[in-house]
N, C-alpha and C. Protein backbone atom coordinates (compact mmCIF):
# COMPACT_ATOMS: atom_id res chain seq x y z
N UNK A 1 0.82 -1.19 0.00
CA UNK A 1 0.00 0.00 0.00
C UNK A 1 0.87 1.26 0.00
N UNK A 2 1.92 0.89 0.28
CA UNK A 2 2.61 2.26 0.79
C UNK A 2 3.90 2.29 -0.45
N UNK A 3 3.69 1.72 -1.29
CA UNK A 3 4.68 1.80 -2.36
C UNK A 3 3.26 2.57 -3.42
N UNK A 4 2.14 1.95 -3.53
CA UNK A 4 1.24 3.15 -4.33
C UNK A 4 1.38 4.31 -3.87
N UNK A 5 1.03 4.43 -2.53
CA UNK A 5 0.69 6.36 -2.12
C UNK A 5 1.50 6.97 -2.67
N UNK A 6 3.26 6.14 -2.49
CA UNK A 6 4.54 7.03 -3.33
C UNK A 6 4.43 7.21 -4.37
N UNK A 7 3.79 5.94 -4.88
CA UNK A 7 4.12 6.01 -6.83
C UNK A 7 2.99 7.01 -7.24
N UNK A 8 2.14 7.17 -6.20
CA UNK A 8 0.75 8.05 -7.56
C UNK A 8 1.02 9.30 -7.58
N UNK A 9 1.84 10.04 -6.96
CA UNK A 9 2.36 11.54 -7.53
C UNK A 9 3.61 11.36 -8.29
N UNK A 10 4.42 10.51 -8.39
CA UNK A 10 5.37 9.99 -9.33
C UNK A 10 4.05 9.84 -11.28
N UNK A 11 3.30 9.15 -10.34
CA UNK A 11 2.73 8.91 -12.18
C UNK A 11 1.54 9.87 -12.65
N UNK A 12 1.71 10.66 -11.45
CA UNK A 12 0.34 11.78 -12.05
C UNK A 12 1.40 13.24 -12.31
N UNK A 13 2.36 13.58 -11.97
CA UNK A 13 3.60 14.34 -12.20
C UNK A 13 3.95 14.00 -14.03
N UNK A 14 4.40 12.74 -13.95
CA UNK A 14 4.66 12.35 -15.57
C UNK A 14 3.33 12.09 -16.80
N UNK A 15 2.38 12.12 -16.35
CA UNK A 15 1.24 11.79 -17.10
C UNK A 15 0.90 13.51 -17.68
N UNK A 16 1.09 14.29 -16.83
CA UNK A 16 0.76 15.69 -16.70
C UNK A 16 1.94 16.63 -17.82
N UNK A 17 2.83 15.88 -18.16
CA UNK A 17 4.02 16.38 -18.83
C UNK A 17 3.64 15.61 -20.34
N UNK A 18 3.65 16.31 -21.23
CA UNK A 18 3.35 16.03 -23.13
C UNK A 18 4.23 16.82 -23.36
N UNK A 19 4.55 16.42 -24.78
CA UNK A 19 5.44 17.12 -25.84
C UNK A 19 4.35 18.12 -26.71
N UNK A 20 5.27 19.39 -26.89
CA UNK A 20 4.47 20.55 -27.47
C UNK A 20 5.36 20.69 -28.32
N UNK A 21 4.64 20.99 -29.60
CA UNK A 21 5.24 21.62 -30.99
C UNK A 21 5.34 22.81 -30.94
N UNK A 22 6.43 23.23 -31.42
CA UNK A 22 6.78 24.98 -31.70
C UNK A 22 6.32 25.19 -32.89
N UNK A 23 5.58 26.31 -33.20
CA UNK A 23 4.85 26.45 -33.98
C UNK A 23 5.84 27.36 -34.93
N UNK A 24 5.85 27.09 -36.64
CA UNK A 24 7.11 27.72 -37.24
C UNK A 24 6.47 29.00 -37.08
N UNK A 25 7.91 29.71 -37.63
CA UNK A 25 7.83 31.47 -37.41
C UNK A 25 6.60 31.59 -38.43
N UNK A 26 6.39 31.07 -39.81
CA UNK A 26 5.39 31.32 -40.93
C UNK A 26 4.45 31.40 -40.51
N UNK A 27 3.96 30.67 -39.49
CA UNK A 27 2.38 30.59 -39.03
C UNK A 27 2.05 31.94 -37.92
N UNK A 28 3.12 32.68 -37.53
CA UNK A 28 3.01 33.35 -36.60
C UNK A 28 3.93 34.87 -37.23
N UNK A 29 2.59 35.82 -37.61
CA UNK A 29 2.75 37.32 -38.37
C UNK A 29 3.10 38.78 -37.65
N UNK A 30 2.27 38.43 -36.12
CA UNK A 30 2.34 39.73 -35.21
C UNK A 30 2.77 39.43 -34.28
N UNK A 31 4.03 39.64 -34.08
CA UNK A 31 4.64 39.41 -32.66
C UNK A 31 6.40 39.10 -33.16
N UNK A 32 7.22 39.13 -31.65
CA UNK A 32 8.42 38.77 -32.01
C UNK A 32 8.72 37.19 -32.37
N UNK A 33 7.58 36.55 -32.35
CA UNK A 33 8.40 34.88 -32.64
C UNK A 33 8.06 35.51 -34.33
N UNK A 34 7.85 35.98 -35.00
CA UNK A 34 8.27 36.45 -36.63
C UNK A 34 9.38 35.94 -36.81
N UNK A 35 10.77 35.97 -35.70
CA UNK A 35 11.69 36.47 -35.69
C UNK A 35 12.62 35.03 -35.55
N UNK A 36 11.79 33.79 -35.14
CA UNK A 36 12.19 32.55 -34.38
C UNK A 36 12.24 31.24 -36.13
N UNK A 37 13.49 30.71 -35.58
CA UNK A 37 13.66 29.96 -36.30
C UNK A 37 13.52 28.45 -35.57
N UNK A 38 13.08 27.47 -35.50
CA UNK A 38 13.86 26.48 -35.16
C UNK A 38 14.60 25.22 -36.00
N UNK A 39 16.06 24.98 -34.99
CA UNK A 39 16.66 24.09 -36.24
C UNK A 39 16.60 22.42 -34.94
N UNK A 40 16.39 21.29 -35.86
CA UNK A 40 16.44 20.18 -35.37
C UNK A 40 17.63 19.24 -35.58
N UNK A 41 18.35 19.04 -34.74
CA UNK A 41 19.92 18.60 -34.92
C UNK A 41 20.16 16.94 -33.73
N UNK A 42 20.09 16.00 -34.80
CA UNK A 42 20.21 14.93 -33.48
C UNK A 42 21.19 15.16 -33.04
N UNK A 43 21.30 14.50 -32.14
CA UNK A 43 22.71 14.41 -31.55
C UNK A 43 22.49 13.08 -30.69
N UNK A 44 23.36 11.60 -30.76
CA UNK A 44 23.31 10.57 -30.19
C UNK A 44 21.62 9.94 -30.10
N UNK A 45 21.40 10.00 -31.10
CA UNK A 45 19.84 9.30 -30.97
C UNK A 45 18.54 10.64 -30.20
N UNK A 46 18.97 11.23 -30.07
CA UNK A 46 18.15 12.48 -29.30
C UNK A 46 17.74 13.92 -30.17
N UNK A 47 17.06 14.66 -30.48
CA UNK A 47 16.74 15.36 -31.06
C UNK A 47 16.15 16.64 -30.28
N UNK A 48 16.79 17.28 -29.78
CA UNK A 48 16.96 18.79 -29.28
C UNK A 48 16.42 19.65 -30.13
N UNK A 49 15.68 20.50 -29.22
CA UNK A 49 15.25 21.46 -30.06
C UNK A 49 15.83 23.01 -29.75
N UNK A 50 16.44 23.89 -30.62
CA UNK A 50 16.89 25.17 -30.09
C UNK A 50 16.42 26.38 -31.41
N UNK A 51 15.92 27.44 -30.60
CA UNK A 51 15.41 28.17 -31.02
C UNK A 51 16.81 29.76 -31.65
N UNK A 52 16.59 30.01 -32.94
CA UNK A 52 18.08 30.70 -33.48
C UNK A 52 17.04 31.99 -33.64
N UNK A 53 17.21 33.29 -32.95
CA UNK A 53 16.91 34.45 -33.80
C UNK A 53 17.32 34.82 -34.75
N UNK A 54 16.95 34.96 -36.31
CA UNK A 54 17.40 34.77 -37.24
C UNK A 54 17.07 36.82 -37.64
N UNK A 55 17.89 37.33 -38.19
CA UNK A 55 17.80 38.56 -38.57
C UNK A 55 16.65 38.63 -39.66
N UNK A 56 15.99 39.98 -39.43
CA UNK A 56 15.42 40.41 -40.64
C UNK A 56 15.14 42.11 -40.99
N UNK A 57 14.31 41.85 -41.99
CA UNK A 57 14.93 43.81 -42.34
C UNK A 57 13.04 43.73 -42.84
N UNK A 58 13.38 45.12 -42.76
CA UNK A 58 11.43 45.40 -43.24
C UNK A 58 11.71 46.96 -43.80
N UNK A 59 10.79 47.61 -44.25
CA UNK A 59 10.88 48.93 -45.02
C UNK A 59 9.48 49.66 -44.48
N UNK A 60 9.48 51.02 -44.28
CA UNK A 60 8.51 51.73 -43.73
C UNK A 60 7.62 52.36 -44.40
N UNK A 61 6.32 53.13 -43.56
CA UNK A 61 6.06 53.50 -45.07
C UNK A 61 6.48 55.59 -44.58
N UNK A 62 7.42 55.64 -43.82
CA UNK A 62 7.80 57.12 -43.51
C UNK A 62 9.12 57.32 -42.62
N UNK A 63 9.80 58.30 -42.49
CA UNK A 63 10.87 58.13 -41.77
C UNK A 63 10.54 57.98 -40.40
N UNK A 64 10.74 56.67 -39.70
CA UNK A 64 10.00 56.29 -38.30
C UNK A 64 11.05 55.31 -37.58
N UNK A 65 12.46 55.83 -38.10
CA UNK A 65 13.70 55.19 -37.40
C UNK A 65 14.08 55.18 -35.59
N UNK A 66 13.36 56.56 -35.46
CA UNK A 66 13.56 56.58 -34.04
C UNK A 66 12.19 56.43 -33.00
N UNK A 67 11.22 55.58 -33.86
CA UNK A 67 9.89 55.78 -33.04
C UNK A 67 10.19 54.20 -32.85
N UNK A 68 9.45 53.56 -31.59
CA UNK A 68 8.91 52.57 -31.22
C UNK A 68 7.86 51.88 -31.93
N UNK A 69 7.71 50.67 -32.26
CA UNK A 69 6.86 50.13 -32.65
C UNK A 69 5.87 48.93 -31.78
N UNK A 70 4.62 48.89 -31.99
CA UNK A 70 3.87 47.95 -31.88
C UNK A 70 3.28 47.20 -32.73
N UNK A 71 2.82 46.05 -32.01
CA UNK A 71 2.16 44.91 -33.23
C UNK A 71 0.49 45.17 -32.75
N UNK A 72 -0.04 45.49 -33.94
CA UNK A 72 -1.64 45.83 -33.61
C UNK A 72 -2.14 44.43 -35.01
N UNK A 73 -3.29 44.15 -34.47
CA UNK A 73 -4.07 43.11 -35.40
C UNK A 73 -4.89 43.52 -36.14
N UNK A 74 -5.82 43.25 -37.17
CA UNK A 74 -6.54 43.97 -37.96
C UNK A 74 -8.01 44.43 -37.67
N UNK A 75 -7.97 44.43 -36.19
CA UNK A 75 -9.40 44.57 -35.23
C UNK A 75 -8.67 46.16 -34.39
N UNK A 76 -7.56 45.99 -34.57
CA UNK A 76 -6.58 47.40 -33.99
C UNK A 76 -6.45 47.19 -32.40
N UNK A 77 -6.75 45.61 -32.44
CA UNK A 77 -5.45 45.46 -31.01
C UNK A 77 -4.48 45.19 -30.54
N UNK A 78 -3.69 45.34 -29.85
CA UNK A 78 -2.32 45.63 -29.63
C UNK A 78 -1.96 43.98 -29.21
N UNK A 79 -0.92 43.48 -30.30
CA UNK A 79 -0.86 41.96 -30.16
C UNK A 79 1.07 42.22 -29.42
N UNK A 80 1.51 43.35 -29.64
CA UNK A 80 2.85 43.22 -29.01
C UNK A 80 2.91 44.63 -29.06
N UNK A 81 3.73 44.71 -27.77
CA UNK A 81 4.31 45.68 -27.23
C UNK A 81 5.10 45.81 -25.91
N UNK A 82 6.28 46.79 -26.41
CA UNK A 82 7.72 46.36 -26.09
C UNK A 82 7.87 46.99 -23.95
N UNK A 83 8.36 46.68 -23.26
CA UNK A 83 8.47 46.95 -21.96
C UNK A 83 9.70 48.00 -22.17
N UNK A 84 9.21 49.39 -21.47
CA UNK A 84 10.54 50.43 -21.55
C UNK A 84 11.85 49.80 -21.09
N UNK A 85 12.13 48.91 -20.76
CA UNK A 85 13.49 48.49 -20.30
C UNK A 85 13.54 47.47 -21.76
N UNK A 86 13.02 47.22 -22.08
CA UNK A 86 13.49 45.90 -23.54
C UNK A 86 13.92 47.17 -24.53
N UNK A 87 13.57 48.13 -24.27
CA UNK A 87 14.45 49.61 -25.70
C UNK A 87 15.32 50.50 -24.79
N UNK A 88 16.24 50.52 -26.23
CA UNK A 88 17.44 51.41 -25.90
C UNK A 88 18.00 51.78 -27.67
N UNK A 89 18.74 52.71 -27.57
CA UNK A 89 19.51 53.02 -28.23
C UNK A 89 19.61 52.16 -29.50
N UNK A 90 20.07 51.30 -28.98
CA UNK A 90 20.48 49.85 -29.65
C UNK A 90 19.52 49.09 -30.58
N UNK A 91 18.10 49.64 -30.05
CA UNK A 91 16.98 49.20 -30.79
C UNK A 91 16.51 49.73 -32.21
N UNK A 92 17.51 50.99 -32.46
CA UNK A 92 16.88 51.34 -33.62
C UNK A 92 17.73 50.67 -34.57
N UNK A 93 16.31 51.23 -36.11
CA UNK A 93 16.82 50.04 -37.02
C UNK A 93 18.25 50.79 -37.42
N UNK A 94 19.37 49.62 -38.33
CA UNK A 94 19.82 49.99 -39.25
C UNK A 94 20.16 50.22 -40.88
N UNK A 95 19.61 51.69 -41.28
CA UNK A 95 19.69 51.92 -42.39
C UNK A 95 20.53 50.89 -43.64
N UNK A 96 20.04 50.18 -44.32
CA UNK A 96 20.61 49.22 -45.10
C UNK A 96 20.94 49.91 -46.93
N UNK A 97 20.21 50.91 -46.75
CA UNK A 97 19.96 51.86 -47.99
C UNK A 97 18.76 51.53 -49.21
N UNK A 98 18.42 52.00 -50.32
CA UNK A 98 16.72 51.70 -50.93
C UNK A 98 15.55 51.42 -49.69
N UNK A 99 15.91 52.01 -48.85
CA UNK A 99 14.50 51.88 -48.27
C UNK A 99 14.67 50.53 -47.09
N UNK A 100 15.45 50.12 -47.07
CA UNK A 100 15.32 48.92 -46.28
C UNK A 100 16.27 49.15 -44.94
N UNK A 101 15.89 48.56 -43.83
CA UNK A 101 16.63 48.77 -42.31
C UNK A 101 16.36 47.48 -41.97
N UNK A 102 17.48 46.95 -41.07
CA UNK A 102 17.65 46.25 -40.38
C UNK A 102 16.78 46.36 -38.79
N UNK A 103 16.30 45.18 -38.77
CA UNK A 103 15.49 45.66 -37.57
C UNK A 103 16.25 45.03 -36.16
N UNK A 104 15.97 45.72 -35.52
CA UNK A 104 16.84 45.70 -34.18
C UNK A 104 15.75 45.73 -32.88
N UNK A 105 14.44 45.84 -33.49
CA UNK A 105 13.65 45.88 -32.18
C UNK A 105 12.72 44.99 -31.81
N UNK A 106 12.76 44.09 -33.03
CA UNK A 106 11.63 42.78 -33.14
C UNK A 106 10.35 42.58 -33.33
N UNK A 107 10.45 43.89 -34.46
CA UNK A 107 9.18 43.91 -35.40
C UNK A 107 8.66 42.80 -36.21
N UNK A 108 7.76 43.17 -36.39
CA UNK A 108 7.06 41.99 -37.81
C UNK A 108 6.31 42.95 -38.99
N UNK A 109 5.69 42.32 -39.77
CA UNK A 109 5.24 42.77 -40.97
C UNK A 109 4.06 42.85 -40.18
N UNK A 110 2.74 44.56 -40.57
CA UNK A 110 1.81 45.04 -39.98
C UNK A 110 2.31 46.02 -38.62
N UNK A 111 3.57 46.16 -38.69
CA UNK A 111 3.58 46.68 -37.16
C UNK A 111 3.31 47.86 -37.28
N UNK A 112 3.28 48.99 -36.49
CA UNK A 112 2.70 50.36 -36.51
C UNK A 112 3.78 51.39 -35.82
N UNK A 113 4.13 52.16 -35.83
CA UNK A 113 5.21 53.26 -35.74
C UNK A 113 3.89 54.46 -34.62
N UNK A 114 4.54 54.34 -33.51
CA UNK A 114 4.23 55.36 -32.32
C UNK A 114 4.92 56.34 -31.90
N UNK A 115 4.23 57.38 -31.10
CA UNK A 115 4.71 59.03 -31.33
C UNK A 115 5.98 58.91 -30.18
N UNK A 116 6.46 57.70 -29.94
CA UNK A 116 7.61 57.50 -28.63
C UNK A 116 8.45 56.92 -29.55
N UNK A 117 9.53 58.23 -29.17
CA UNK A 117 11.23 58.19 -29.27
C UNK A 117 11.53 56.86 -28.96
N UNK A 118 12.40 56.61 -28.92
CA UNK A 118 13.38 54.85 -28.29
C UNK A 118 13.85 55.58 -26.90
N UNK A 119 14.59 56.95 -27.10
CA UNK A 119 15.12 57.63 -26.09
C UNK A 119 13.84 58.00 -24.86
N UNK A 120 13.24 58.08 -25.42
CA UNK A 120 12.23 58.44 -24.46
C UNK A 120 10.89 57.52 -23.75
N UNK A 121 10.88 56.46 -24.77
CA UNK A 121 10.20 55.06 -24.48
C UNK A 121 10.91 54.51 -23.49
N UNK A 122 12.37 54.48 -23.27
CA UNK A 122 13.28 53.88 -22.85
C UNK A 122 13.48 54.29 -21.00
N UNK A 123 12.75 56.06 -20.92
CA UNK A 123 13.05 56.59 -19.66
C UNK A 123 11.91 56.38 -19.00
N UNK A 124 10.39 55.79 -19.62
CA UNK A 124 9.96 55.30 -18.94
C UNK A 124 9.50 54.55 -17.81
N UNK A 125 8.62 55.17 -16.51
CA UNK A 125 8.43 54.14 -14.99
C UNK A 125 8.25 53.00 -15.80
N UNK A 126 7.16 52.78 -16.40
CA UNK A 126 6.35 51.83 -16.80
C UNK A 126 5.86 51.53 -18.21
N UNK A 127 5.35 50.29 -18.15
CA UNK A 127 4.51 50.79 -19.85
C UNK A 127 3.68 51.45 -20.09
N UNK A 128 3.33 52.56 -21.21
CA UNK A 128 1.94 53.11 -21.19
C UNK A 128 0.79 51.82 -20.82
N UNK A 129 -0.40 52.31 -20.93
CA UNK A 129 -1.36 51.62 -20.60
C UNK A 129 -1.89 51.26 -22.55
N UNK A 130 -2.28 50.44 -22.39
CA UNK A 130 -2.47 49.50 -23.71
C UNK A 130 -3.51 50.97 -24.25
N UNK A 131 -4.73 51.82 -23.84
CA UNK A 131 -5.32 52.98 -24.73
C UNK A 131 -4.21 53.76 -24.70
N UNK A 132 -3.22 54.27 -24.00
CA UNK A 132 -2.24 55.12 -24.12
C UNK A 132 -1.62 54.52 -25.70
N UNK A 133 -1.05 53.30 -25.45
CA UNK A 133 0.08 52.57 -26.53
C UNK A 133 -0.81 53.09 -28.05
N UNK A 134 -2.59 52.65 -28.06
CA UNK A 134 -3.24 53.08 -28.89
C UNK A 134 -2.75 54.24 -29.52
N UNK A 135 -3.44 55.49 -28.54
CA UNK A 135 -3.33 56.68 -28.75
C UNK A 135 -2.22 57.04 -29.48
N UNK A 136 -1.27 56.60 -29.10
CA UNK A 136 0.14 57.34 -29.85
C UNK A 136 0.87 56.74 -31.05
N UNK A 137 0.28 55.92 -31.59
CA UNK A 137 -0.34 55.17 -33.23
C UNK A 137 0.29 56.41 -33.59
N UNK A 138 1.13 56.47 -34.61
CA UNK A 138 0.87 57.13 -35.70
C UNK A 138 0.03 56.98 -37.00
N UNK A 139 -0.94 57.65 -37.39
CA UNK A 139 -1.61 57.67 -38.31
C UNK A 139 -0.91 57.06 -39.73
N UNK A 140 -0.91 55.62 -40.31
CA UNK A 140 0.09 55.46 -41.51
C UNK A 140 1.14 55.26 -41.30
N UNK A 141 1.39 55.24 -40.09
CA UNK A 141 2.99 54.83 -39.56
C UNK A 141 3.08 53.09 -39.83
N UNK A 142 3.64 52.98 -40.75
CA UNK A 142 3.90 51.22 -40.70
C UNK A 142 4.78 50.49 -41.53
N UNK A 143 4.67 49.34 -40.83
CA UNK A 143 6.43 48.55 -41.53
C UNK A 143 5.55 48.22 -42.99
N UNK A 144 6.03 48.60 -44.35
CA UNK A 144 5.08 48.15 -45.25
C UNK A 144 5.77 47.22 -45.74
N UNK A 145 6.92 46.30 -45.68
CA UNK A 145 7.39 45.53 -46.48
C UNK A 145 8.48 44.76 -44.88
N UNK A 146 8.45 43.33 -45.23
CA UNK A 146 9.15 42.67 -44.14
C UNK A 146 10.05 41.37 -44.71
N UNK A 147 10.63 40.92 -44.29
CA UNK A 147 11.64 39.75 -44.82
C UNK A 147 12.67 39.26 -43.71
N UNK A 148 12.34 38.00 -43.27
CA UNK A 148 12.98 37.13 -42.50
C UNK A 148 14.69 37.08 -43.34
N UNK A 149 15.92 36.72 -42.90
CA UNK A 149 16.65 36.53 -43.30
C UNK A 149 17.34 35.05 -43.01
N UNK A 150 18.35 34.27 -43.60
CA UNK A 150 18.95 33.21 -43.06
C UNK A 150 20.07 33.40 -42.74
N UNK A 151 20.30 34.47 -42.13
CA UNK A 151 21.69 34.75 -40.81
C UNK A 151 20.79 35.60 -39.75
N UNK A 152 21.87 34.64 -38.76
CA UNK A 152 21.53 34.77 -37.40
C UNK A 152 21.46 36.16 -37.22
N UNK A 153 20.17 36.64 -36.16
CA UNK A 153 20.53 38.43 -35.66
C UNK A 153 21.91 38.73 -34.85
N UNK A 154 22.44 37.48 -34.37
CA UNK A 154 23.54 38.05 -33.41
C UNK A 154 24.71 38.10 -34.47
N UNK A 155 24.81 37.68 -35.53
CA UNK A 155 25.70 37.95 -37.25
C UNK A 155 25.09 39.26 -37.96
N UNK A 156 24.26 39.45 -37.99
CA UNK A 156 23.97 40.55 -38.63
C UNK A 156 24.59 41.81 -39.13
N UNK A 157 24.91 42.60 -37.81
CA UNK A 157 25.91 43.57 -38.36
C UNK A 157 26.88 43.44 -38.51
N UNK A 158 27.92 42.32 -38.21
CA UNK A 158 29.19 41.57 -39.25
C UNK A 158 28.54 41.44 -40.61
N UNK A 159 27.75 41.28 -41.01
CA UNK A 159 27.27 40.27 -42.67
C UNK A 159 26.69 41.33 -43.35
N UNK A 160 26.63 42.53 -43.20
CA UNK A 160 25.81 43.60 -43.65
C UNK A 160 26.08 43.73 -45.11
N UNK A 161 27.23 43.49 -45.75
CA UNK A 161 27.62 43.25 -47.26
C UNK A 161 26.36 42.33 -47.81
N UNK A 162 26.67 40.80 -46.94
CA UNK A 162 25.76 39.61 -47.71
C UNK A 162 24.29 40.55 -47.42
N UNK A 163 23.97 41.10 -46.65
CA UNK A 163 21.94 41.10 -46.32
C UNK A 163 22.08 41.78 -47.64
N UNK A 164 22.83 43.01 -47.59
CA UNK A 164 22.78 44.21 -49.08
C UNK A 164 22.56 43.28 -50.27
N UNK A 165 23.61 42.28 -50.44
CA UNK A 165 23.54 41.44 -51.68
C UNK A 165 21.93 40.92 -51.37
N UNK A 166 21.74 39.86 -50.75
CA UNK A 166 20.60 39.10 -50.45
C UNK A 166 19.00 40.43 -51.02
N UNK A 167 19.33 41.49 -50.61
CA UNK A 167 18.19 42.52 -51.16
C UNK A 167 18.34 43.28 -52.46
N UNK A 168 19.60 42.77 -53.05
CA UNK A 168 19.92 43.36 -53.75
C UNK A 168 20.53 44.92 -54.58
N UNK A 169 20.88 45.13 -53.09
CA UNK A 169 20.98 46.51 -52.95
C UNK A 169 23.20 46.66 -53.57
């Protein structure tokens, strides 16, 4: 009797644990997994899964290099948005030339360009409040063109020759 009492949180612990699929970046438009690759690599009979941020570049439809962006859905709700400590400096894009920037803040295609600086998103207590994040929409502010790349974001600004080639620039 006293070897069950042990075993039944032993087998209700493991019964409670399933395998979940990562869903590819393609299936997923608004948000930073845009941004998520995964690669599947056995190793000794075992198959690990690790997730690579893979760089990508998008084009605007106005000069909106130093504004913050959010991911709004086509109902105009806010499906991502960034915590003043996740921006800095560092977040804005870089100019790639024809129109295209490197994104550095983990946009997706649909995102929307807001009336907050990076510098000033960044000195933020807190996050605005999701009608605030609304409010400061820019009117037409948006990523109008987007493209995943196949080098890593942490390669990126080493490889800036290949992305140019890769866009043809």
């Amino acid at each position: 009797m006293n070897k069950i009492i042990f075993a039944m949180p032993v087998l209700l612990f493991c019964c409670a644990c399933s395998h979940k699929t990562v869903a590819s970046s393609e299936t997923k438009t608004d948000s930073v997994v845009t941004s998520l690759t995964i690669n599947k690599k056995p190793v000794s009979g075992v198959k690990p899964v690790s997730a690579v941020l893979n760089a990508s570049v998008f084009k605007m439809s106005g000069d909106y290099r130093d504004n913050v962006a959010v991911g709004v859905d086509s109902d105009g709700r806010l499906t991502y948005f960034p915590a003043p400590s996740d921006i800095s400096v560092s977040s804005r894009p870089v100019s790639l030339g024809n129109g295209w920037w490197l994104n550095r803040q983990g946009l997706g295609k649909g995102y929307r360009f807001t009336k907050y600086t990076f510098e000033e998103y960044a000195k933020l207590p807190s996050v605005p409040s999701m009608q605030e994040l609304v409010d400061a929409i820019i009117p037409g502010a948006s990523v109008t063109e987007f493209k995943m790349l196949d080098i890593p974001a942490s390669e990126a600004l080493d490889r800036m020759d290949e992305i140019k080639s890769q866009l043809g620039i």
